[in-house]
PDB file of N, CA and C in Angstrom:
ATOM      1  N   UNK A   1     -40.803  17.140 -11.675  1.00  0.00           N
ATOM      2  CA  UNK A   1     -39.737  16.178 -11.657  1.00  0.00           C
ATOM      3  C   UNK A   1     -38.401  16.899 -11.483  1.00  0.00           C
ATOM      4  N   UNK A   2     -37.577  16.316 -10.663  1.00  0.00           N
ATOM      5  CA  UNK A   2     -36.337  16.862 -10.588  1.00  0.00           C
ATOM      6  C   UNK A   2     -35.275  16.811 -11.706  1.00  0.00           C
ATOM      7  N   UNK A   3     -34.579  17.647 -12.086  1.00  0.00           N
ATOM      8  CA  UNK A   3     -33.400  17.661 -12.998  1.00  0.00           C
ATOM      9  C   UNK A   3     -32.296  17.182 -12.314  1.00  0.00           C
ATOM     10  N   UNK A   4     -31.482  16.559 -12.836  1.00  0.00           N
ATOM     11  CA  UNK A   4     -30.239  15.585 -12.064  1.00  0.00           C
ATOM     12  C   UNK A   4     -29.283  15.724 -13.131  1.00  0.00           C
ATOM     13  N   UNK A   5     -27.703  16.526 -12.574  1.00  0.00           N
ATOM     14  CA  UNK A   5     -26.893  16.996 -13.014  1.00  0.00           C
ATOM     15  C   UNK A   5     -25.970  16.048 -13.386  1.00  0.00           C
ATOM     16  N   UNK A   6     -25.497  15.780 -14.798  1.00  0.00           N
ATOM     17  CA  UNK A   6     -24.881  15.270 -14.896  1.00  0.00           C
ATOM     18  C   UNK A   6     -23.008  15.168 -14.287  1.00  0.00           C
ATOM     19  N   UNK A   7     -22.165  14.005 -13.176  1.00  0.00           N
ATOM     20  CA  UNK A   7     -21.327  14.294 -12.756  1.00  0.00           C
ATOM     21  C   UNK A   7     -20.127  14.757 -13.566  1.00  0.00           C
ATOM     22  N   UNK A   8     -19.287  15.378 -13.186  1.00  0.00           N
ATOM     23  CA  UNK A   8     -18.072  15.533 -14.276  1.00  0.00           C
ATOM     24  C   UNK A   8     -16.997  14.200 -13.460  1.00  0.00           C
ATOM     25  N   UNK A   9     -16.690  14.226 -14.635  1.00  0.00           N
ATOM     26  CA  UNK A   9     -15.292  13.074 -14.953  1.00  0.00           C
ATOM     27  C   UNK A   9     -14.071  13.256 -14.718  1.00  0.00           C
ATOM     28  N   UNK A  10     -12.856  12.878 -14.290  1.00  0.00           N
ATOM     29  CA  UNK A  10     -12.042  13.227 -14.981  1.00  0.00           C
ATOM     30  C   UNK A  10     -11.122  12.189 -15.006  1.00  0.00           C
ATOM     31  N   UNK A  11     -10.095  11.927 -15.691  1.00  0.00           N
ATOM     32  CA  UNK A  11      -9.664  10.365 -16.038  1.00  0.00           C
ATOM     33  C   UNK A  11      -8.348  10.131 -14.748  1.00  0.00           C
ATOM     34  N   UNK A  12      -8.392   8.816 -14.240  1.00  0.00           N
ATOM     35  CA  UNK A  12      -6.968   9.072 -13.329  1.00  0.00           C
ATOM     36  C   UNK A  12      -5.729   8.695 -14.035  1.00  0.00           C
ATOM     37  N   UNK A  13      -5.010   9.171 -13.203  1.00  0.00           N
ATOM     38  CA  UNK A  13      -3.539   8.590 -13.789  1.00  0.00           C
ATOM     39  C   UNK A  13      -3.263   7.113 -13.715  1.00  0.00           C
ATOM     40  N   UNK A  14      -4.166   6.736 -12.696  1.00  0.00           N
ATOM     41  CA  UNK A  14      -3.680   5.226 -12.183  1.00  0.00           C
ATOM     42  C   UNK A  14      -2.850   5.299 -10.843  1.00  0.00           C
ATOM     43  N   UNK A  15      -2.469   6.925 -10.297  1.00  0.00           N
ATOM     44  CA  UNK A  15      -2.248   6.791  -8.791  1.00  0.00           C
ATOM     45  C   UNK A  15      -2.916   7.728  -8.140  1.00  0.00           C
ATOM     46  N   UNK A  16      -3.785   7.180  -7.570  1.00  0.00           N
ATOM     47  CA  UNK A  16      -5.127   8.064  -6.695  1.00  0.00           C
ATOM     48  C   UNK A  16      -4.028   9.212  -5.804  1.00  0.00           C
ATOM     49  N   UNK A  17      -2.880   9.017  -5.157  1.00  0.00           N
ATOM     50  CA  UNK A  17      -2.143  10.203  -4.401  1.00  0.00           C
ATOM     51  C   UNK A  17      -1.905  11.365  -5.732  1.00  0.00           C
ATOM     52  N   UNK A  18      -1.544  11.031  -6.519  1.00  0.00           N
ATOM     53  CA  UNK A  18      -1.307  11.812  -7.685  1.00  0.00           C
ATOM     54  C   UNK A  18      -2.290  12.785  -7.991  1.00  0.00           C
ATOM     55  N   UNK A  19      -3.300  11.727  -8.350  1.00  0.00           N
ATOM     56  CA  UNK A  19      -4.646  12.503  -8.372  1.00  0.00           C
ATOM     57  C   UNK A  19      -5.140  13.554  -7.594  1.00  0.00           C
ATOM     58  N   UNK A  20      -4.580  13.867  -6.693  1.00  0.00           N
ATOM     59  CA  UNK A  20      -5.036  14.296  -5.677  1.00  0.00           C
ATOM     60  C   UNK A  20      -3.960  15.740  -5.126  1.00  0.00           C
ATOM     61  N   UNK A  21      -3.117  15.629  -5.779  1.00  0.00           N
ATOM     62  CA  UNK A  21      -2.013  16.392  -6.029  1.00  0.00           C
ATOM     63  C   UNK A  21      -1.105  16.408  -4.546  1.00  0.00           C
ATOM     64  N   UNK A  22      -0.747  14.802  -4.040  1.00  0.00           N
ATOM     65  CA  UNK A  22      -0.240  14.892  -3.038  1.00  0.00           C
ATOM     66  C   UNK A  22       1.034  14.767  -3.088  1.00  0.00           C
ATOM     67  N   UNK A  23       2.206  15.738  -2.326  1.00  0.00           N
ATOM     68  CA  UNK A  23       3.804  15.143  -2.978  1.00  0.00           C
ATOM     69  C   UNK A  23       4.234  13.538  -2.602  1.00  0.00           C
ATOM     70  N   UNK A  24       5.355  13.365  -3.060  1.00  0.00           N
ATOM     71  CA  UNK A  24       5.511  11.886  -3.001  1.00  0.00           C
ATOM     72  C   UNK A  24       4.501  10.751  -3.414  1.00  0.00           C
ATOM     73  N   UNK A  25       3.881  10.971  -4.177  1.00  0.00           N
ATOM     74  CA  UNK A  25       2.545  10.374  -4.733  1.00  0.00           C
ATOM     75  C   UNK A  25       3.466   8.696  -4.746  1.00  0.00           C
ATOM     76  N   UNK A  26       3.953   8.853  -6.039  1.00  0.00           N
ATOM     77  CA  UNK A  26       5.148   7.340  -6.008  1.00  0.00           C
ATOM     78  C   UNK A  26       5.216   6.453  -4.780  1.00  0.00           C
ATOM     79  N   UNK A  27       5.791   7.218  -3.834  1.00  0.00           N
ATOM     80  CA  UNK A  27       6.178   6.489  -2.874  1.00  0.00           C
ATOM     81  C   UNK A  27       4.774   6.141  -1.940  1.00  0.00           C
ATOM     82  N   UNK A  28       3.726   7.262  -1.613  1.00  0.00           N
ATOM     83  CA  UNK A  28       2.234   6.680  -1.272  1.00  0.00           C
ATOM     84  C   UNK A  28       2.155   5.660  -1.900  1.00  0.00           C
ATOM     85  N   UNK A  29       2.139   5.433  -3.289  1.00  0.00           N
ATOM     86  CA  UNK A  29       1.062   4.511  -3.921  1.00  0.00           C
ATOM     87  C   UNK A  29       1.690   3.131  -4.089  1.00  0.00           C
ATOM     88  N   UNK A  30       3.442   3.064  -3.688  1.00  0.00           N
ATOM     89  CA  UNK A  30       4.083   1.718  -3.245  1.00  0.00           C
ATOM     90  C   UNK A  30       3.974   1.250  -2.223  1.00  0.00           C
ATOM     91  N   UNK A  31       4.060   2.278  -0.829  1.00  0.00           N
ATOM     92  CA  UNK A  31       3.521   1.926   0.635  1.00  0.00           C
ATOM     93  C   UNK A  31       1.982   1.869   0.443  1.00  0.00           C
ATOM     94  N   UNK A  32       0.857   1.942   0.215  1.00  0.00           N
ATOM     95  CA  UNK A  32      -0.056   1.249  -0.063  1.00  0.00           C
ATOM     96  C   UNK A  32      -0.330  -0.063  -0.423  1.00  0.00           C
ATOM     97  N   UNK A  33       0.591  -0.338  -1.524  1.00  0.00           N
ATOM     98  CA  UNK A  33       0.670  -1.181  -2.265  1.00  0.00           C
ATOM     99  C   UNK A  33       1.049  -2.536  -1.192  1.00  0.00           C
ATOM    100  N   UNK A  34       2.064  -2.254  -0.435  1.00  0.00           N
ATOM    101  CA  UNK A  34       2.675  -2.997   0.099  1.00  0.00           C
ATOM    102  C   UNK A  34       1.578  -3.125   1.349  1.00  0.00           C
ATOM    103  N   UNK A  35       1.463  -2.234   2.296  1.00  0.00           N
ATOM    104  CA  UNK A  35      -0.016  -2.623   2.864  1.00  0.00           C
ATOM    105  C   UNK A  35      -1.168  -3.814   2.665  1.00  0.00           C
ATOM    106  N   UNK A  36      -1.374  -3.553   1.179  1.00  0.00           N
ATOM    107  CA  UNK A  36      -2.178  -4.048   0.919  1.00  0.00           C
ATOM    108  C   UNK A  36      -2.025  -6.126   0.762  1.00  0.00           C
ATOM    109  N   UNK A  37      -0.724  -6.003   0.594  1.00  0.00           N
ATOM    110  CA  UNK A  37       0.096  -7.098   1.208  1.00  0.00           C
ATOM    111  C   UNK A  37      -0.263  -8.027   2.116  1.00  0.00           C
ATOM    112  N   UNK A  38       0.521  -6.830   2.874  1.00  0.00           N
ATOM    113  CA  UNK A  38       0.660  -6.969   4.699  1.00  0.00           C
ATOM    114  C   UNK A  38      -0.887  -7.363   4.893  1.00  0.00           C
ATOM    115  N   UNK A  39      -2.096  -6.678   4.817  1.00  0.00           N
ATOM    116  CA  UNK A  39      -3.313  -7.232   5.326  1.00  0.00           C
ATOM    117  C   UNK A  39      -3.980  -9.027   4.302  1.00  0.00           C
ATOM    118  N   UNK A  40      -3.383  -8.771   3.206  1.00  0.00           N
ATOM    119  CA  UNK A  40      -3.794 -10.171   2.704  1.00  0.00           C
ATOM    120  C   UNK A  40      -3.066 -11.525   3.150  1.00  0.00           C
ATOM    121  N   UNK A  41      -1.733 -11.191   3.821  1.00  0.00           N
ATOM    122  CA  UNK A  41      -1.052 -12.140   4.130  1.00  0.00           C
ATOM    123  C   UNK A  41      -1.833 -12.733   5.583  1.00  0.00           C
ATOM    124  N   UNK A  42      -2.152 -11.560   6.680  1.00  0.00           N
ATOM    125  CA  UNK A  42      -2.523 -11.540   7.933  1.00  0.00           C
ATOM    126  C   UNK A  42      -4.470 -11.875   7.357  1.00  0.00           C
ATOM    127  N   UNK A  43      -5.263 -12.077   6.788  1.00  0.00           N
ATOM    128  CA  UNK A  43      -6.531 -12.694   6.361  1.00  0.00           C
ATOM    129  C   UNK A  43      -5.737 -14.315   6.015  1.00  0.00           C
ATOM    130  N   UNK A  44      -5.064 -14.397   5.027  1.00  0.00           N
ATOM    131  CA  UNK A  44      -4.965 -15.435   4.360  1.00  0.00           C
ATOM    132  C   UNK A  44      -4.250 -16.826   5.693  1.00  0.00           C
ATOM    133  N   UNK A  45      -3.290 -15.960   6.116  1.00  0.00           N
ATOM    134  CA  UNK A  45      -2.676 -16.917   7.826  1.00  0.00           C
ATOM    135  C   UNK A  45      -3.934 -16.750   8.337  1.00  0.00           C
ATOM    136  N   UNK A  46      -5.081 -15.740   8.329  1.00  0.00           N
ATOM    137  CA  UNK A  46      -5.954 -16.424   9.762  1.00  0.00           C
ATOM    138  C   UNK A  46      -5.326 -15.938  10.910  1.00  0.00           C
ATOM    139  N   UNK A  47      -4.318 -15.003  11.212  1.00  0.00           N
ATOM    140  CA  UNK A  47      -3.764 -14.439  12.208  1.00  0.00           C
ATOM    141  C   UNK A  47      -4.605 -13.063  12.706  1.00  0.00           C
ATOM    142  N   UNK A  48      -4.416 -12.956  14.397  1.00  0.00           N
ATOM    143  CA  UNK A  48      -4.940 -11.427  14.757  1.00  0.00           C
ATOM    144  C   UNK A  48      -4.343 -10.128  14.686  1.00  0.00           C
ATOM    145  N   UNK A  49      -4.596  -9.461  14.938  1.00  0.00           N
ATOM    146  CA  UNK A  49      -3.795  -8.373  14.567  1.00  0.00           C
ATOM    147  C   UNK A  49      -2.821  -8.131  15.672  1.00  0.00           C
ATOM    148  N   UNK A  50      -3.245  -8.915  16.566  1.00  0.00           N
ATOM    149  CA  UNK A  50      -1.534  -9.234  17.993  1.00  0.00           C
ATOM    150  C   UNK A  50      -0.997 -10.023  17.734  1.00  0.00           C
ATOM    151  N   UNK A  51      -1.219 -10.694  16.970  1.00  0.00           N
ATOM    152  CA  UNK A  51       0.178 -12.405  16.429  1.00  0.00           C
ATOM    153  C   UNK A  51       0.402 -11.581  15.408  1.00  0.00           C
ATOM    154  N   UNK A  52      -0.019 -10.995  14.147  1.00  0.00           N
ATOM    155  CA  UNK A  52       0.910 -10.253  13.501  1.00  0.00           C
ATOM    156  C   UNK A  52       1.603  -9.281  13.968  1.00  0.00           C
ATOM    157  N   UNK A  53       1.017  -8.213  14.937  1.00  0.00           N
ATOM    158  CA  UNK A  53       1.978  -7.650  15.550  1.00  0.00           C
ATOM    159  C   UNK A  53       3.011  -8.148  16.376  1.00  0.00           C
ATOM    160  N   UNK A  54       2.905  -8.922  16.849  1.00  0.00           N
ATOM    161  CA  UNK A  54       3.926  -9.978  18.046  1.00  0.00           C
ATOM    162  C   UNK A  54       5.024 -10.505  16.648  1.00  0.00           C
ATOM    163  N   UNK A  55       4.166 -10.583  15.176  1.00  0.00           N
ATOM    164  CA  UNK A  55       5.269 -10.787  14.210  1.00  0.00           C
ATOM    165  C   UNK A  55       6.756 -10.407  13.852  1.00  0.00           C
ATOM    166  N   UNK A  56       5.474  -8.907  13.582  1.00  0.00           N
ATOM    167  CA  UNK A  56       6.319  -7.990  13.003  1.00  0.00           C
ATOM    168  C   UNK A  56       7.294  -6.837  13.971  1.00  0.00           C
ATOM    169  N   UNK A  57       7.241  -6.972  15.381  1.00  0.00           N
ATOM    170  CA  UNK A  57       7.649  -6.267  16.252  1.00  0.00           C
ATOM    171  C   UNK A  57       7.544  -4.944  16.741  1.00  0.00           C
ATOM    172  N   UNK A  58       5.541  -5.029  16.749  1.00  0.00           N
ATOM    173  CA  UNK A  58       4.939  -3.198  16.909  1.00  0.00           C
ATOM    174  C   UNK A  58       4.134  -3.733  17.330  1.00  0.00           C
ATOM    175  N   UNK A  59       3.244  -3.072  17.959  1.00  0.00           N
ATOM    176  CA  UNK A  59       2.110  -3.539  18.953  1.00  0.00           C
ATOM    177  C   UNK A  59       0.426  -3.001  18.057  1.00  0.00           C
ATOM    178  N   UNK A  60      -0.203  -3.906  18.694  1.00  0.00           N
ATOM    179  CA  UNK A  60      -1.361  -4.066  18.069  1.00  0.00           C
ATOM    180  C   UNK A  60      -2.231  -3.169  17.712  1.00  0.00           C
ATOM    181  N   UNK A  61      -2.223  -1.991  18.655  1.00  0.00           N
ATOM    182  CA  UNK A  61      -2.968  -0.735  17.534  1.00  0.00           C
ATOM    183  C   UNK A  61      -2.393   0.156  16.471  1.00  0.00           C
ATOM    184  N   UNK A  62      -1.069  -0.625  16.442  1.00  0.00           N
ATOM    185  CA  UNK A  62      -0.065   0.002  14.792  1.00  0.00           C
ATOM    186  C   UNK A  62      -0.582  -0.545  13.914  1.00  0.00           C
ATOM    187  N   UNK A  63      -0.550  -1.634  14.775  1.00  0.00           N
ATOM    188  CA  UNK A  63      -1.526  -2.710  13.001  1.00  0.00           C
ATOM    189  C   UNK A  63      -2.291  -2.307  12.555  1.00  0.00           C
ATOM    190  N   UNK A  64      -3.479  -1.789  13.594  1.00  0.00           N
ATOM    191  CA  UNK A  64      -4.632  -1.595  13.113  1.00  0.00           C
ATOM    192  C   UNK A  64      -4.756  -0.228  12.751  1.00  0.00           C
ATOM    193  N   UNK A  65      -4.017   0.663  12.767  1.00  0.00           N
ATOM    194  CA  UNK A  65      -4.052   1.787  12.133  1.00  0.00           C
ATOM    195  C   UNK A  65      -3.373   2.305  10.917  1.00  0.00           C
ATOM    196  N   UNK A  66      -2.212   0.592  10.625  1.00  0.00           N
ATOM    197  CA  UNK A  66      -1.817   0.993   9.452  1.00  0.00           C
ATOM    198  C   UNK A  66      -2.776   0.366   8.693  1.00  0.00           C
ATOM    199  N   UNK A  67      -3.365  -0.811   8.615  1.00  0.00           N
ATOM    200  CA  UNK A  67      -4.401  -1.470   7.815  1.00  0.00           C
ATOM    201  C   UNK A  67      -5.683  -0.206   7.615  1.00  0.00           C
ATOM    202  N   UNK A  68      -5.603   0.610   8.699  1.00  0.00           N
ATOM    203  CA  UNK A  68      -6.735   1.526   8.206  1.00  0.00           C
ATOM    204  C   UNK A  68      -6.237   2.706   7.458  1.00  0.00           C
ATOM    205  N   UNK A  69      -5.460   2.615   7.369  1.00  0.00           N
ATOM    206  CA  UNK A  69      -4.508   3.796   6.316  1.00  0.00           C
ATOM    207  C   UNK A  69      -3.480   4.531   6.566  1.00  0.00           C
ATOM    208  N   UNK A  70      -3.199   4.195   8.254  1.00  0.00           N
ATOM    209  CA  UNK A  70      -2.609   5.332   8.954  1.00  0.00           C
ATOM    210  C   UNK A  70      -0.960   4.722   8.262  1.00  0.00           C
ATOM    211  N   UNK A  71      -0.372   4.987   7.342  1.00  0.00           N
ATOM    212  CA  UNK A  71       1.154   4.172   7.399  1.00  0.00           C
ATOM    213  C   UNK A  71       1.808   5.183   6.525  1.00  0.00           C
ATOM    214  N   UNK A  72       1.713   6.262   6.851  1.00  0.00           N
ATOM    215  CA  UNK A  72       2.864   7.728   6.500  1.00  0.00           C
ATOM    216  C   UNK A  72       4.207   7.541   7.538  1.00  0.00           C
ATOM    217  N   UNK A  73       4.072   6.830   8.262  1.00  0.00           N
ATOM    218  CA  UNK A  73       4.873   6.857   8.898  1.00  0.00           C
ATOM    219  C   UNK A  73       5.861   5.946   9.164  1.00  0.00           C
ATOM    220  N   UNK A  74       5.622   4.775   8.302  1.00  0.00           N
ATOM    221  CA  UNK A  74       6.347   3.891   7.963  1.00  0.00           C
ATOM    222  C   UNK A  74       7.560   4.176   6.689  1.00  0.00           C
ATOM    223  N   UNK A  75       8.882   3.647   6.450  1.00  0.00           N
ATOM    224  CA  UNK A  75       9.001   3.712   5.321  1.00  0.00           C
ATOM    225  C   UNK A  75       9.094   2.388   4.449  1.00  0.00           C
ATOM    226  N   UNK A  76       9.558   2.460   3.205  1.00  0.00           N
ATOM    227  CA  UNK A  76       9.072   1.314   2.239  1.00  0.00           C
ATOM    228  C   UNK A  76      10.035   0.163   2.606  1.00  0.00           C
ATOM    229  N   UNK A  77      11.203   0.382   3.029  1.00  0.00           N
ATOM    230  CA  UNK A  77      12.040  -0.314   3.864  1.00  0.00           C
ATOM    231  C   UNK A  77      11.450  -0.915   5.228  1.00  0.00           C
ATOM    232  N   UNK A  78      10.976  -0.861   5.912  1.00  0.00           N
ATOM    233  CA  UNK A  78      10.054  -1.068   7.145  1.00  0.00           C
ATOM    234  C   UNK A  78       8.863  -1.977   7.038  1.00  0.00           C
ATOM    235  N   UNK A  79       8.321  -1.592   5.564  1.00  0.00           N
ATOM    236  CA  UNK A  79       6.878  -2.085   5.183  1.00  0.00           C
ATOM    237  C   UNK A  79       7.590  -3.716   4.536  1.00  0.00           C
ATOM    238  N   UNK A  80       8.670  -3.583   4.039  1.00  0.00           N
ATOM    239  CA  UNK A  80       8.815  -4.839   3.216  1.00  0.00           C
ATOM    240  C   UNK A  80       9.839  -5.633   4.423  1.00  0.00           C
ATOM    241  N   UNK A  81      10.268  -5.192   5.396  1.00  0.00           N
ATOM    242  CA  UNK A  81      10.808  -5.974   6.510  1.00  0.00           C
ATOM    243  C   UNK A  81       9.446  -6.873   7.309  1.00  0.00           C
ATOM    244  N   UNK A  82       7.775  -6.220   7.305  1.00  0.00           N
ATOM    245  CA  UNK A  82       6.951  -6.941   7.601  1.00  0.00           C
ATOM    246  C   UNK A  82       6.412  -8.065   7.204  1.00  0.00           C
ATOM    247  N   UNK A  83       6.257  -7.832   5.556  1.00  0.00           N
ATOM    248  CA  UNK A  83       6.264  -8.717   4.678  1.00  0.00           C
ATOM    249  C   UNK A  83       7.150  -9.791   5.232  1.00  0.00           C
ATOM    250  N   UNK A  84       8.453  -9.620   5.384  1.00  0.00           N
ATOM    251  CA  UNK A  84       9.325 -10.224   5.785  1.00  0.00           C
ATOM    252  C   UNK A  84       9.537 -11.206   6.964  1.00  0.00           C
ATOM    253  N   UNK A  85       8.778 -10.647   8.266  1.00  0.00           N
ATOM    254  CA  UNK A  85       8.458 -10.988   8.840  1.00  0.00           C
ATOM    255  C   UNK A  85       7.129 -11.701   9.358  1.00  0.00           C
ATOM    256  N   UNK A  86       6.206 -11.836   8.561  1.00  0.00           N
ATOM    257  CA  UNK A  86       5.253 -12.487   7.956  1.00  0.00           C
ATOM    258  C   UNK A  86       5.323 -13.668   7.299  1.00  0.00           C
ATOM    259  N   UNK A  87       6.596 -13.714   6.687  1.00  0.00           N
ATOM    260  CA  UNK A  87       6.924 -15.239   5.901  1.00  0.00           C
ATOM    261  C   UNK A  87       7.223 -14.881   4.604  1.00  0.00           C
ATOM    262  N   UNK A  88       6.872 -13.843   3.733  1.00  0.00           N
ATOM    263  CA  UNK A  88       7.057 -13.580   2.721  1.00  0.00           C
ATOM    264  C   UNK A  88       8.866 -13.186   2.545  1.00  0.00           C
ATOM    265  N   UNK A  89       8.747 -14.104   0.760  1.00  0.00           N
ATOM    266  CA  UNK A  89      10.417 -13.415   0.517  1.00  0.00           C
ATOM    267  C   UNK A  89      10.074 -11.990  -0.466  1.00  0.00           C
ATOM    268  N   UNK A  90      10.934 -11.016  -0.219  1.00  0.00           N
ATOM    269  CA  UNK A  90      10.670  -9.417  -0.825  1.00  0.00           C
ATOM    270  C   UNK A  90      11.901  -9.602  -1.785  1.00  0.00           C
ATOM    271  N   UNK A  91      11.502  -9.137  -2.984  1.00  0.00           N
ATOM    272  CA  UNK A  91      12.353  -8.880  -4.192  1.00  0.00           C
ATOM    273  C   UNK A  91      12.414  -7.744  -4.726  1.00  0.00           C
ATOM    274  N   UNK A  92      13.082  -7.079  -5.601  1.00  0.00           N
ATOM    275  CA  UNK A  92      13.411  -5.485  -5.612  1.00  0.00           C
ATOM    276  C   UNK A  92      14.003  -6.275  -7.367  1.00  0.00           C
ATOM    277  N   UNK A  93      13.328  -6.135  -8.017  1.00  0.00           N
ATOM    278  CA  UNK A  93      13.672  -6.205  -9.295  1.00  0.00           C
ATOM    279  C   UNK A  93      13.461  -4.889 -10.591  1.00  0.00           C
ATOM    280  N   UNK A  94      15.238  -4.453 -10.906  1.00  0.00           N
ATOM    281  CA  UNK A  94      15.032  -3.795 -11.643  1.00  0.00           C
ATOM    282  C   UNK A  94      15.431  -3.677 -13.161  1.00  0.00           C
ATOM    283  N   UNK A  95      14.822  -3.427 -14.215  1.00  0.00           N
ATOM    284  CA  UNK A  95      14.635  -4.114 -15.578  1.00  0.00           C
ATOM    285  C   UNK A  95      14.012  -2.780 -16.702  1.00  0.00           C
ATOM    286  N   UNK A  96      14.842  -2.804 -17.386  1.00  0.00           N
ATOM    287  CA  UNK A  96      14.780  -1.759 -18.650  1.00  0.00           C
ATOM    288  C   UNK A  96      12.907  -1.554 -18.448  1.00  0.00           C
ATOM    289  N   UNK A  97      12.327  -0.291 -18.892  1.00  0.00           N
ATOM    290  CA  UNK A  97      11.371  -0.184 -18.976  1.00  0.00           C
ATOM    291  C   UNK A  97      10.692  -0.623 -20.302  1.00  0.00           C
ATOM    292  N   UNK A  98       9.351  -1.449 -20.925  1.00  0.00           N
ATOM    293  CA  UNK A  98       8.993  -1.285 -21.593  1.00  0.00           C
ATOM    294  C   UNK A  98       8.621  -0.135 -23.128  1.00  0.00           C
ATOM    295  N   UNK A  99       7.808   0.431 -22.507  1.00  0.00           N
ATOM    296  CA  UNK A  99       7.315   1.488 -22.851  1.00  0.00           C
ATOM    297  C   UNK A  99       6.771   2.442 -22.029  1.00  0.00           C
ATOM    298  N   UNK A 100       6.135   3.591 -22.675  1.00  0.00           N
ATOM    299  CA  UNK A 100       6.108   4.549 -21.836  1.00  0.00           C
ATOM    300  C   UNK A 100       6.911   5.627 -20.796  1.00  0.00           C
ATOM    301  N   UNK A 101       6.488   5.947 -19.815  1.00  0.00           N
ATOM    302  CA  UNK A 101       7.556   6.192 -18.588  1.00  0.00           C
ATOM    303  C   UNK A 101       7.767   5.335 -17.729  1.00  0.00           C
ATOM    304  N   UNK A 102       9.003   4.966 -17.261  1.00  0.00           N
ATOM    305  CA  UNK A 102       9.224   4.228 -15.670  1.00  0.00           C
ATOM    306  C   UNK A 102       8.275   4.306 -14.934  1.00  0.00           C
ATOM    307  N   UNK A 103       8.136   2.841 -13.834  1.00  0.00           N
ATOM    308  CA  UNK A 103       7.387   3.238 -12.986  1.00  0.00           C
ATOM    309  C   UNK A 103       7.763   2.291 -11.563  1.00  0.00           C
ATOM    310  N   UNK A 104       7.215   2.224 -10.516  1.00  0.00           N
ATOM    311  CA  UNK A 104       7.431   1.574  -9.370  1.00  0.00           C
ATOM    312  C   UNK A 104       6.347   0.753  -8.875  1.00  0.00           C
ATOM    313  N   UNK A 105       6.208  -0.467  -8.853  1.00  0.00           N
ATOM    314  CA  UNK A 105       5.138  -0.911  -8.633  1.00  0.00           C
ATOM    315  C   UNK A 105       5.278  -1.933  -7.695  1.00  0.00           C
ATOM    316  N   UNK A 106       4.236  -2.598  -6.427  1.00  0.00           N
ATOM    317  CA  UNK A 106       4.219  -3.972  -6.190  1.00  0.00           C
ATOM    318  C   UNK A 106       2.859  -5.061  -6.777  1.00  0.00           C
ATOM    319  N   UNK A 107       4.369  -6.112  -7.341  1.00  0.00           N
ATOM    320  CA  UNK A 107       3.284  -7.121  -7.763  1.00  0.00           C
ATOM    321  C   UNK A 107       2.684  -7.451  -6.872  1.00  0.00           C
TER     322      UNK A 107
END
């Protein structure tokens, strides 16, 4: 019978770029965030990825390469002008921190 190694663990922070020890982790894991947006808005309209692009004013294999991860090259300003252009209103709300450390997040 084979022996099967148990995996090691290790706990995340809660931002996989972090994890990973990539710089600008923060700002990855808000342009993600916002991505992740951008593709629920474009499922939820029922739109293609050329009427959202015809939206947002980039052509159709941007779309599809930022939905596949490719969006380093966007900035967070850019990403929330899509939103924007999508129909969504973008808010930037900032408010004493709870507890812990600060952080940056999209609802």
């Amino acid at each position: 019978m084979l022996k099967t190694k148990a995996l090691e663990q290790e706990p995340s922070s809660g931002n996989v770029f972090a994890d990973l020890g990539l710089p600008d982790a923060g700002e990855h894991l808000i342009k993600a965030g916002l991505v992740v947006k951008i593709h629920q808005t474009i499922r939820q309209r029922k739109l293609t990825q050329a009427t959202a692009a015809d939206l947002m004013g980039i052509d159709q294999p941007k779309v599809s390469a930022m939905l596949a991860g490719q969006f380093r090259g966007y900035s967070v300003e850019r990403l929330m002008r899509f939103l924007v252009a999508l129909g969504h209103d973008v808010e930037i709300v900032v408010k004493p921190r709870k507890r812990g450390s600060a952080e940056l997040r999209v609802a």
